[in-house]
PDB file of N, CA and C in Angstrom:
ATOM      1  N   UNK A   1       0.854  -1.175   0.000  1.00  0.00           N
ATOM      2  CA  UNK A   1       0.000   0.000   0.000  1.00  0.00           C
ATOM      3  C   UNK A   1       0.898   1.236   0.000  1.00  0.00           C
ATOM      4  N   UNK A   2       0.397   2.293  -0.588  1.00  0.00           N
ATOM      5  CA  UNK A   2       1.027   3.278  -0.976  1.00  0.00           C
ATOM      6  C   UNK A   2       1.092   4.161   0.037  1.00  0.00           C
ATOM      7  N   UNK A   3       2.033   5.447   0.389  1.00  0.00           N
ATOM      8  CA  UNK A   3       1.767   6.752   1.635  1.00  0.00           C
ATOM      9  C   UNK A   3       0.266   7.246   0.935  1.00  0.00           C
ATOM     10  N   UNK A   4      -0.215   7.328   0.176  1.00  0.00           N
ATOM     11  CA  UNK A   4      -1.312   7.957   0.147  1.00  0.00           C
ATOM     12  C   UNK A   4      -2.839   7.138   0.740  1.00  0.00           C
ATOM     13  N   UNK A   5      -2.323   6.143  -0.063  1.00  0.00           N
ATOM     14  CA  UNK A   5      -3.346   5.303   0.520  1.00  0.00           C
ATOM     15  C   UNK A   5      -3.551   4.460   2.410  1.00  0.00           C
ATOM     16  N   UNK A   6      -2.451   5.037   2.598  1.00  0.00           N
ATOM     17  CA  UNK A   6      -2.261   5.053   3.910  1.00  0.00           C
ATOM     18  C   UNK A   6      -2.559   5.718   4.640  1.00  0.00           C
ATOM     19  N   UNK A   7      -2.155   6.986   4.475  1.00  0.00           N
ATOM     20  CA  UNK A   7      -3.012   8.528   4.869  1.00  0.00           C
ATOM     21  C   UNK A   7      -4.451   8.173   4.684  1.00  0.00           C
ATOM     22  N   UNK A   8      -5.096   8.321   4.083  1.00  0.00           N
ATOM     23  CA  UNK A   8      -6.121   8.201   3.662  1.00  0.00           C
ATOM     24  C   UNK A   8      -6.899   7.092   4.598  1.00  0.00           C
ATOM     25  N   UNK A   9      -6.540   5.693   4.471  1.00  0.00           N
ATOM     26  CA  UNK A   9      -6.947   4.910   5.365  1.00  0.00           C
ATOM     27  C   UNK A   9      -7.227   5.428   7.025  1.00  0.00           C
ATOM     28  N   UNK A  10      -5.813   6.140   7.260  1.00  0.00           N
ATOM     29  CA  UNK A  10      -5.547   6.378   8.933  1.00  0.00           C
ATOM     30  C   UNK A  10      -6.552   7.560   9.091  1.00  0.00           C
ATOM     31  N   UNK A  11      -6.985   8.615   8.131  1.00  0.00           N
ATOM     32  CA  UNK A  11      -8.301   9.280   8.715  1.00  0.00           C
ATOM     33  C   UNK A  11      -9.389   8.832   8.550  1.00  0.00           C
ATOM     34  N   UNK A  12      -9.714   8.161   8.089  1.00  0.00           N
ATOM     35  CA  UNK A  12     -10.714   7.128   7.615  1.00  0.00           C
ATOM     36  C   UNK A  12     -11.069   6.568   8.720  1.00  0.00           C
ATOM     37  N   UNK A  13     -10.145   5.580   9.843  1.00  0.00           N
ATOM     38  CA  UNK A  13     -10.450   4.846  10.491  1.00  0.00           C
ATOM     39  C   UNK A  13     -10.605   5.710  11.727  1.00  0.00           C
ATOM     40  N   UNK A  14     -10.096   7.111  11.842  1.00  0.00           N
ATOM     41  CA  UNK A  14      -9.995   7.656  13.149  1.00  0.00           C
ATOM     42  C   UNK A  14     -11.718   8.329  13.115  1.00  0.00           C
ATOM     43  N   UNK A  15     -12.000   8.256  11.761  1.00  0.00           N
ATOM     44  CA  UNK A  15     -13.416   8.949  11.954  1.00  0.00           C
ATOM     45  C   UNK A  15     -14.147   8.039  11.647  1.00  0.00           C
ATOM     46  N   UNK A  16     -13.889   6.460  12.202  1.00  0.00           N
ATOM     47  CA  UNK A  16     -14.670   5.592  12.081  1.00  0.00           C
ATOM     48  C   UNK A  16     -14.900   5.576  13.555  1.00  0.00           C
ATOM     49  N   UNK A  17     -14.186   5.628  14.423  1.00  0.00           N
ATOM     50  CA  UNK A  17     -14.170   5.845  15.923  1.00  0.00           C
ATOM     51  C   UNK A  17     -14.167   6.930  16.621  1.00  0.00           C
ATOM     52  N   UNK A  18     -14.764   7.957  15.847  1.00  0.00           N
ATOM     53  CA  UNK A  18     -15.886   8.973  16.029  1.00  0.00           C
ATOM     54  C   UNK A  18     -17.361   8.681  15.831  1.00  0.00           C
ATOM     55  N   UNK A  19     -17.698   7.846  15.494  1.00  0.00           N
ATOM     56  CA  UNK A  19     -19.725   7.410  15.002  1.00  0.00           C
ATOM     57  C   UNK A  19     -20.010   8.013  16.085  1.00  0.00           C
ATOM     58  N   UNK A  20     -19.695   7.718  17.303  1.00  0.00           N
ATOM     59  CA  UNK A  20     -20.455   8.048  18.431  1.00  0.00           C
ATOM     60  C   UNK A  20     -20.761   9.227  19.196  1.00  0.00           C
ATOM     61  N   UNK A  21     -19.633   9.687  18.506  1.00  0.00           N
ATOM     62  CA  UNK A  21     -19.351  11.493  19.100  1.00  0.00           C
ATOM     63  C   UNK A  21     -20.247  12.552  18.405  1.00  0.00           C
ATOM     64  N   UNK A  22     -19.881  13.941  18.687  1.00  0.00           N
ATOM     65  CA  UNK A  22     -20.293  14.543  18.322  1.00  0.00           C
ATOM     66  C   UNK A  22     -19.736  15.474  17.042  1.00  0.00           C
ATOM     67  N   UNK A  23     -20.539  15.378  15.540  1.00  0.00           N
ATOM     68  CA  UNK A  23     -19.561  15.824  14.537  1.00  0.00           C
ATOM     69  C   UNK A  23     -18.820  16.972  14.609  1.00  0.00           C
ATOM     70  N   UNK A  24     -19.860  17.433  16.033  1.00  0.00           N
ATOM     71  CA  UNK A  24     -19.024  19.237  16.288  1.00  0.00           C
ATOM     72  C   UNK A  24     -18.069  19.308  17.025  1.00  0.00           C
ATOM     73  N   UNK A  25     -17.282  17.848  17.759  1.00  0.00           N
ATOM     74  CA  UNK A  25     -16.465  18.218  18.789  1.00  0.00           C
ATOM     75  C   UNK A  25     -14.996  18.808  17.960  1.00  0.00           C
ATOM     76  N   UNK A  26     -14.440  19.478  18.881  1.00  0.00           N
ATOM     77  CA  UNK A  26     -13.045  19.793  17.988  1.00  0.00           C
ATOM     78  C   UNK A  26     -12.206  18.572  17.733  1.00  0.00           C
ATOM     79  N   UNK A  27     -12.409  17.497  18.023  1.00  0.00           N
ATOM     80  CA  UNK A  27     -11.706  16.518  18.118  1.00  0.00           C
ATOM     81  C   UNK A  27     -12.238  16.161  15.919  1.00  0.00           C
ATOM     82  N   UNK A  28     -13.550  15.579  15.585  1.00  0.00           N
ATOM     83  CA  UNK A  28     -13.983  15.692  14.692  1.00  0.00           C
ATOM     84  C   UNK A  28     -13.564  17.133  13.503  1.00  0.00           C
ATOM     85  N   UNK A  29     -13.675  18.494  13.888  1.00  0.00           N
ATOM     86  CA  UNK A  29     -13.179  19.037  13.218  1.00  0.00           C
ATOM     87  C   UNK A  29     -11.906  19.513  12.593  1.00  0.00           C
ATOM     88  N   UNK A  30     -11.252  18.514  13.591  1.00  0.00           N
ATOM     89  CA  UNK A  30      -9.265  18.725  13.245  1.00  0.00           C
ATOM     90  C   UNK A  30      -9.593  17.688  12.678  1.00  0.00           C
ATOM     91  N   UNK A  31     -10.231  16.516  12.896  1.00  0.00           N
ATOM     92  CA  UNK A  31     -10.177  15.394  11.418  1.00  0.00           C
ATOM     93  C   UNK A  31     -10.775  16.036  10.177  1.00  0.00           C
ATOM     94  N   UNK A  32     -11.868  16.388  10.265  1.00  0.00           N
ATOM     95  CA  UNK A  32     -11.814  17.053   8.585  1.00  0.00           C
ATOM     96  C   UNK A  32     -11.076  18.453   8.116  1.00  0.00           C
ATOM     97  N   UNK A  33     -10.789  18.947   8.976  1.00  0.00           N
ATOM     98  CA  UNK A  33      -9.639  20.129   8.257  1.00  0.00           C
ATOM     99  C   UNK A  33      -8.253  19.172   7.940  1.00  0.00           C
ATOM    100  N   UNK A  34      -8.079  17.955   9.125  1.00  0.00           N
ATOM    101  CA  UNK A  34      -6.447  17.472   8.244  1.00  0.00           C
ATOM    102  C   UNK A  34      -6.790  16.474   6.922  1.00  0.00           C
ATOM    103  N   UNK A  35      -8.149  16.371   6.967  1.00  0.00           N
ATOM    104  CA  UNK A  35      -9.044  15.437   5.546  1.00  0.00           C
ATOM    105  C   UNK A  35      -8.853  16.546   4.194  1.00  0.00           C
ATOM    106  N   UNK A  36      -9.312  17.928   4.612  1.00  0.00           N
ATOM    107  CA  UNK A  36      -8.980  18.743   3.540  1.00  0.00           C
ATOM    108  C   UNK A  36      -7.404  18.792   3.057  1.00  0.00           C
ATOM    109  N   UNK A  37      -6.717  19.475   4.199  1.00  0.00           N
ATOM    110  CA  UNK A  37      -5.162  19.024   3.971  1.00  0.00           C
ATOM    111  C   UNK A  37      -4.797  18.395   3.407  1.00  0.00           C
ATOM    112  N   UNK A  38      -5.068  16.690   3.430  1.00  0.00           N
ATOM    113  CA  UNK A  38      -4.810  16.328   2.750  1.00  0.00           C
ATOM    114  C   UNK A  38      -5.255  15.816   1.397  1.00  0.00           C
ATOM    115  N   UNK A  39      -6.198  16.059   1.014  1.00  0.00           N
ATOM    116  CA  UNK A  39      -6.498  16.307  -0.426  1.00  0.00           C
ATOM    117  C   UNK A  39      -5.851  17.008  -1.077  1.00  0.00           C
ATOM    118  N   UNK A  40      -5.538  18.226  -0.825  1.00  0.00           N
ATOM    119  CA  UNK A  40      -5.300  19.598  -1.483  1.00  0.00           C
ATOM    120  C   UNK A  40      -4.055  19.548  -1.305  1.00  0.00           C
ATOM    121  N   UNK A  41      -3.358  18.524  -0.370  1.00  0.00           N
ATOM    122  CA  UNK A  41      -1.913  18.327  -0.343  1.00  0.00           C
ATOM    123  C   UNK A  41      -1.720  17.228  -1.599  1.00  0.00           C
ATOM    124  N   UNK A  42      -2.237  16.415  -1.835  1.00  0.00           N
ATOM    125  CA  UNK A  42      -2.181  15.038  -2.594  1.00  0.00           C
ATOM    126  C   UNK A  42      -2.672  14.690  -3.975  1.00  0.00           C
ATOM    127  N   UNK A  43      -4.254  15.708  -3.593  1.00  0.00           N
ATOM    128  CA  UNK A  43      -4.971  15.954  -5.484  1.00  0.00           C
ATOM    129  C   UNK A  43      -4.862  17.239  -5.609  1.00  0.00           C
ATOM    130  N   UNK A  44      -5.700  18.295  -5.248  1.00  0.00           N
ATOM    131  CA  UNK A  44      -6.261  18.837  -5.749  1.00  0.00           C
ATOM    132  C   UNK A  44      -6.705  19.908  -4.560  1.00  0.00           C
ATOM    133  N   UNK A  45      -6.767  21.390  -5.274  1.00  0.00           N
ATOM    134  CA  UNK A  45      -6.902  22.629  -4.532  1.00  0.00           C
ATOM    135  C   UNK A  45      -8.610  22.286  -3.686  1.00  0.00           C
ATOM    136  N   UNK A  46      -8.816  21.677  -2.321  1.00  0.00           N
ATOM    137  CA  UNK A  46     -10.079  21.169  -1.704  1.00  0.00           C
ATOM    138  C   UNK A  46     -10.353  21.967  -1.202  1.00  0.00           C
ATOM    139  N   UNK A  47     -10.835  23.363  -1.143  1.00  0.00           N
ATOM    140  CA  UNK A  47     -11.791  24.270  -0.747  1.00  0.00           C
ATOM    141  C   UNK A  47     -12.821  24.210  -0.141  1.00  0.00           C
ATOM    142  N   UNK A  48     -13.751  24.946   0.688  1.00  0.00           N
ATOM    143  CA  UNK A  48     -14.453  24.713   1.165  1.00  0.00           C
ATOM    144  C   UNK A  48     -15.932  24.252   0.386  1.00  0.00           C
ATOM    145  N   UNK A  49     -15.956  24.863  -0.515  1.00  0.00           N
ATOM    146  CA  UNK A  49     -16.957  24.259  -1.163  1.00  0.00           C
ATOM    147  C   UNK A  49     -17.069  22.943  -2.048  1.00  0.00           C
ATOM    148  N   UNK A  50     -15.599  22.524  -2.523  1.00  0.00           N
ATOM    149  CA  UNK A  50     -15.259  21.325  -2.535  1.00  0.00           C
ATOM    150  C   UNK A  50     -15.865  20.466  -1.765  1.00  0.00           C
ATOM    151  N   UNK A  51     -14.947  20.381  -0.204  1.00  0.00           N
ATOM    152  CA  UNK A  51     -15.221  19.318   0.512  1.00  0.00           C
ATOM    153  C   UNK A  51     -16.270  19.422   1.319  1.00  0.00           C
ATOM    154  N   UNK A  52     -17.653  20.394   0.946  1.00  0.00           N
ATOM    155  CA  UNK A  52     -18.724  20.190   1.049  1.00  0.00           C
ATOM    156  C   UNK A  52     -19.684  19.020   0.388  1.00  0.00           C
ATOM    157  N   UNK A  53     -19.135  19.705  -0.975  1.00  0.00           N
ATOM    158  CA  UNK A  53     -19.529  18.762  -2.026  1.00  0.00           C
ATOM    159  C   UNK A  53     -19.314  17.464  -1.622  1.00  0.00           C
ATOM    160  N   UNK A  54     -17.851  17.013  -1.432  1.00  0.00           N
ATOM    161  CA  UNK A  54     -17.692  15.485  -0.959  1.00  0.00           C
ATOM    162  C   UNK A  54     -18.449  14.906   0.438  1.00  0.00           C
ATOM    163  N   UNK A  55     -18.625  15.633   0.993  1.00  0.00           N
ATOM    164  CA  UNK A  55     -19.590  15.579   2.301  1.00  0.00           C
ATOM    165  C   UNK A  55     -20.877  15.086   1.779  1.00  0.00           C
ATOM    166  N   UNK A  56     -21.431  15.346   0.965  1.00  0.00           N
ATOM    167  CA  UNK A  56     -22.620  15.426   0.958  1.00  0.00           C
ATOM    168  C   UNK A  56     -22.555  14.279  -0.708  1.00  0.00           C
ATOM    169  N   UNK A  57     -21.469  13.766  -0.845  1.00  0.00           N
ATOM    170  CA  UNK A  57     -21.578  12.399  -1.789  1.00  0.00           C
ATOM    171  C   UNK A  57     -21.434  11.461  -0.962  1.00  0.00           C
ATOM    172  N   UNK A  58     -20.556  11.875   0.103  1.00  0.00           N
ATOM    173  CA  UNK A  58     -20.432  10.673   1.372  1.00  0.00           C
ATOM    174  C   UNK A  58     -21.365  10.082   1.358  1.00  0.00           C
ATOM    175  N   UNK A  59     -22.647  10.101   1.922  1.00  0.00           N
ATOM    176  CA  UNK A  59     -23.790   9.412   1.793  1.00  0.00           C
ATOM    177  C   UNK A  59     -24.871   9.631   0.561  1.00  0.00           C
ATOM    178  N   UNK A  60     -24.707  10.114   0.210  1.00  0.00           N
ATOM    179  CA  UNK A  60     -26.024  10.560  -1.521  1.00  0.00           C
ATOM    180  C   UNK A  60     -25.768   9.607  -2.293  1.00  0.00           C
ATOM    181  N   UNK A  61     -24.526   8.988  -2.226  1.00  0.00           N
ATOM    182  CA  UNK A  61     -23.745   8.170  -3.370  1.00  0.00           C
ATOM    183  C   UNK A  61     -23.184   6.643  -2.850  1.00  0.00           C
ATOM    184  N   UNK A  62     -24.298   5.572  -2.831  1.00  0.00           N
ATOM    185  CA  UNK A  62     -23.698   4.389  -2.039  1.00  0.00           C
ATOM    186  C   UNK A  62     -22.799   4.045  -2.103  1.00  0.00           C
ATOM    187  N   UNK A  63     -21.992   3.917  -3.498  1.00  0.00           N
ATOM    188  CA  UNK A  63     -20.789   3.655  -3.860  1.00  0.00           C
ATOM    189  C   UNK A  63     -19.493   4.172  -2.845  1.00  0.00           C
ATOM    190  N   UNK A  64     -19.712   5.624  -2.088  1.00  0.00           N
ATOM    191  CA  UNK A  64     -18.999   6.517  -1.449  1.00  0.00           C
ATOM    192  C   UNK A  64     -19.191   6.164  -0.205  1.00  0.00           C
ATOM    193  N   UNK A  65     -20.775   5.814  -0.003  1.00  0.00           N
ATOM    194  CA  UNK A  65     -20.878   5.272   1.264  1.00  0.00           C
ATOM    195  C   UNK A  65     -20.357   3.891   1.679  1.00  0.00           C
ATOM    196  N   UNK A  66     -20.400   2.884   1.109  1.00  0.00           N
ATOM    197  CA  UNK A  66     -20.148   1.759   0.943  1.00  0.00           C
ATOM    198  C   UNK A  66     -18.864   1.429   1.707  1.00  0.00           C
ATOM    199  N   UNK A  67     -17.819   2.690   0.556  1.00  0.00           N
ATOM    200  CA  UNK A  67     -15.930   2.208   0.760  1.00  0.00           C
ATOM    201  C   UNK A  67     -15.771   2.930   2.054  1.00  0.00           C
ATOM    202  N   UNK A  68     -16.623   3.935   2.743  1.00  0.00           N
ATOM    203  CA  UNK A  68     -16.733   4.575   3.765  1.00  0.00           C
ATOM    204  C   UNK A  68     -16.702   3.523   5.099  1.00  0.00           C
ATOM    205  N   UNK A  69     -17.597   2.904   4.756  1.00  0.00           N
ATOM    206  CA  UNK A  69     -18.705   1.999   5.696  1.00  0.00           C
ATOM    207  C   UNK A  69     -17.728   1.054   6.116  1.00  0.00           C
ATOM    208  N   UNK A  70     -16.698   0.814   5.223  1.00  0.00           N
ATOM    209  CA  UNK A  70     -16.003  -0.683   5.106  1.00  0.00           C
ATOM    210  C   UNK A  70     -15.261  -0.488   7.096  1.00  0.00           C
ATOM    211  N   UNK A  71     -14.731   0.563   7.312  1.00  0.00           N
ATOM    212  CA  UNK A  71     -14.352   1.388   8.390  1.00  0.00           C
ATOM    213  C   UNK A  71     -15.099   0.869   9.715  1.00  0.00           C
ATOM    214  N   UNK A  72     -16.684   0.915   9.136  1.00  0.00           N
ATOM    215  CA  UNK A  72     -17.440   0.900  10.448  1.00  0.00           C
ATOM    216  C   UNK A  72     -18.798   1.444   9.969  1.00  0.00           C
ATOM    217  N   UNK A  73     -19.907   0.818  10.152  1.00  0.00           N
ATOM    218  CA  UNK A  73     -21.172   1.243   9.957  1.00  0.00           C
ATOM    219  C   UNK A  73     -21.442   2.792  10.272  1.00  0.00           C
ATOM    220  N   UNK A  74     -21.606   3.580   9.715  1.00  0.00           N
ATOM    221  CA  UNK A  74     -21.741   5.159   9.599  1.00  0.00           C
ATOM    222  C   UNK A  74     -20.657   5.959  10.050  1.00  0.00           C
ATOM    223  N   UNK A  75     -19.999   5.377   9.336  1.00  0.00           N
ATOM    224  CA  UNK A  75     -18.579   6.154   9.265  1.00  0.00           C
ATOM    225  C   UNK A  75     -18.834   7.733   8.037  1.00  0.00           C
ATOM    226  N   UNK A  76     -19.369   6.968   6.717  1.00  0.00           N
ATOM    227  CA  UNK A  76     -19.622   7.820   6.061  1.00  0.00           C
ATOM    228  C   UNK A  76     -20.808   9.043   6.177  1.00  0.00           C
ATOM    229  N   UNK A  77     -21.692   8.815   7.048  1.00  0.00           N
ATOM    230  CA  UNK A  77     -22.332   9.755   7.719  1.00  0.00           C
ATOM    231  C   UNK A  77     -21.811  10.798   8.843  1.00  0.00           C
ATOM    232  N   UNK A  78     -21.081  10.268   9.693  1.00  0.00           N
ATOM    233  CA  UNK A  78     -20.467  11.035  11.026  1.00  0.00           C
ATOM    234  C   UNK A  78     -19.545  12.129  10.002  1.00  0.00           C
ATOM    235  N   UNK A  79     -19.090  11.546   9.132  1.00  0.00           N
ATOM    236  CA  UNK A  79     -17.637  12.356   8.120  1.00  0.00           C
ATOM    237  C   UNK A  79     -18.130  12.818   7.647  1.00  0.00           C
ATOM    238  N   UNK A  80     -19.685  12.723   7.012  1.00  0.00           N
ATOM    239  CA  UNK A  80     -20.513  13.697   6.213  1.00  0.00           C
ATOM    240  C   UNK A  80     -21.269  14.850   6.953  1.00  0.00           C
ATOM    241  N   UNK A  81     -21.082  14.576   8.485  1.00  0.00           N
ATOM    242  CA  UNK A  81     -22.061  15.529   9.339  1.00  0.00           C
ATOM    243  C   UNK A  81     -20.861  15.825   9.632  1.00  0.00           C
ATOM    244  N   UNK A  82     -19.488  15.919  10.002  1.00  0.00           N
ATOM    245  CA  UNK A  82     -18.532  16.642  10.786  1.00  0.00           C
ATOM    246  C   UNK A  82     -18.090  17.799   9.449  1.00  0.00           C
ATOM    247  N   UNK A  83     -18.347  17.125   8.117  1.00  0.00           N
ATOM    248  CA  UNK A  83     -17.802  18.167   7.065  1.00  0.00           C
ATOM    249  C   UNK A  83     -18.836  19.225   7.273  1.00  0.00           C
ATOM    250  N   UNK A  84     -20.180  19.165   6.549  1.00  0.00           N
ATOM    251  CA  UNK A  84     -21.185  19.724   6.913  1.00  0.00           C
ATOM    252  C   UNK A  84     -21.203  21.326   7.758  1.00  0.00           C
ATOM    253  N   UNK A  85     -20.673  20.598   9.383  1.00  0.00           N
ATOM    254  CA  UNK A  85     -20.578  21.873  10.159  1.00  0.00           C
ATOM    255  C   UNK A  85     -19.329  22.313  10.016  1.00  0.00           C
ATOM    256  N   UNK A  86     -18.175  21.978   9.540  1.00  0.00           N
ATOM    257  CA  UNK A  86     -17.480  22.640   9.549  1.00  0.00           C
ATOM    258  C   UNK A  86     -17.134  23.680   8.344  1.00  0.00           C
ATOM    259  N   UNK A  87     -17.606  23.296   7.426  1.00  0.00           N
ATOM    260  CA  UNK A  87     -18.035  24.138   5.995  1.00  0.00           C
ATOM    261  C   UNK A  87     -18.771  25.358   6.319  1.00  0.00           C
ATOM    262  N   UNK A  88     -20.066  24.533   7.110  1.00  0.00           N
ATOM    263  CA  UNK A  88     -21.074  25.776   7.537  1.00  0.00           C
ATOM    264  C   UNK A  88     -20.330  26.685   8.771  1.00  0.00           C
ATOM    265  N   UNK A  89     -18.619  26.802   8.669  1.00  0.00           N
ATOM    266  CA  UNK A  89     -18.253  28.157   9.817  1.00  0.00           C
ATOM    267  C   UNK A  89     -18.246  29.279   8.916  1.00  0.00           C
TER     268      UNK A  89
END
């Protein structure tokens, strides 16, 4: 497995063991600001309206939800509600 796909995995799983929390704690919002980071470090300029957008394929899009899910049953929801509010600052 590749550093990217590694990265990627390791926030993945840390906001798989968030389901339970709250998407607003700061704990949740340093995971999706270092989620933006690293996009915009790795693809592509991820802006806020970007990784709104991906927020809101997280679950709209099973396919997104699915590779999400693999993590932990509503993984891709908690990551879609922690983007959500943090977009909406």
């Amino acid at each position: 497995m590749n550093a990217q796909a590694e990265g990627i995995n390791d926030i993945f799983r840390r906001a798989a063991a968030m389901r339970q929390g709250d998407s607003a704690s700061p704990e949740a919002q340093a995971l999706v600001k270092e989620w933006q980071d690293f996009v915009s470090a790795n693809y592509y300029a991820c802006t806020d309206e970007i990784l709104a957008g991906l927020g809101e394929m997280y679950t709209a899009d099973e396919r997104f939800q699915k590779n999400l899910d693999r993590f932990g049953e509503g993984t891709a929801a908690v990551l879609s509600a922690a983007i959500q509010v943090y977009c909406g600052k």
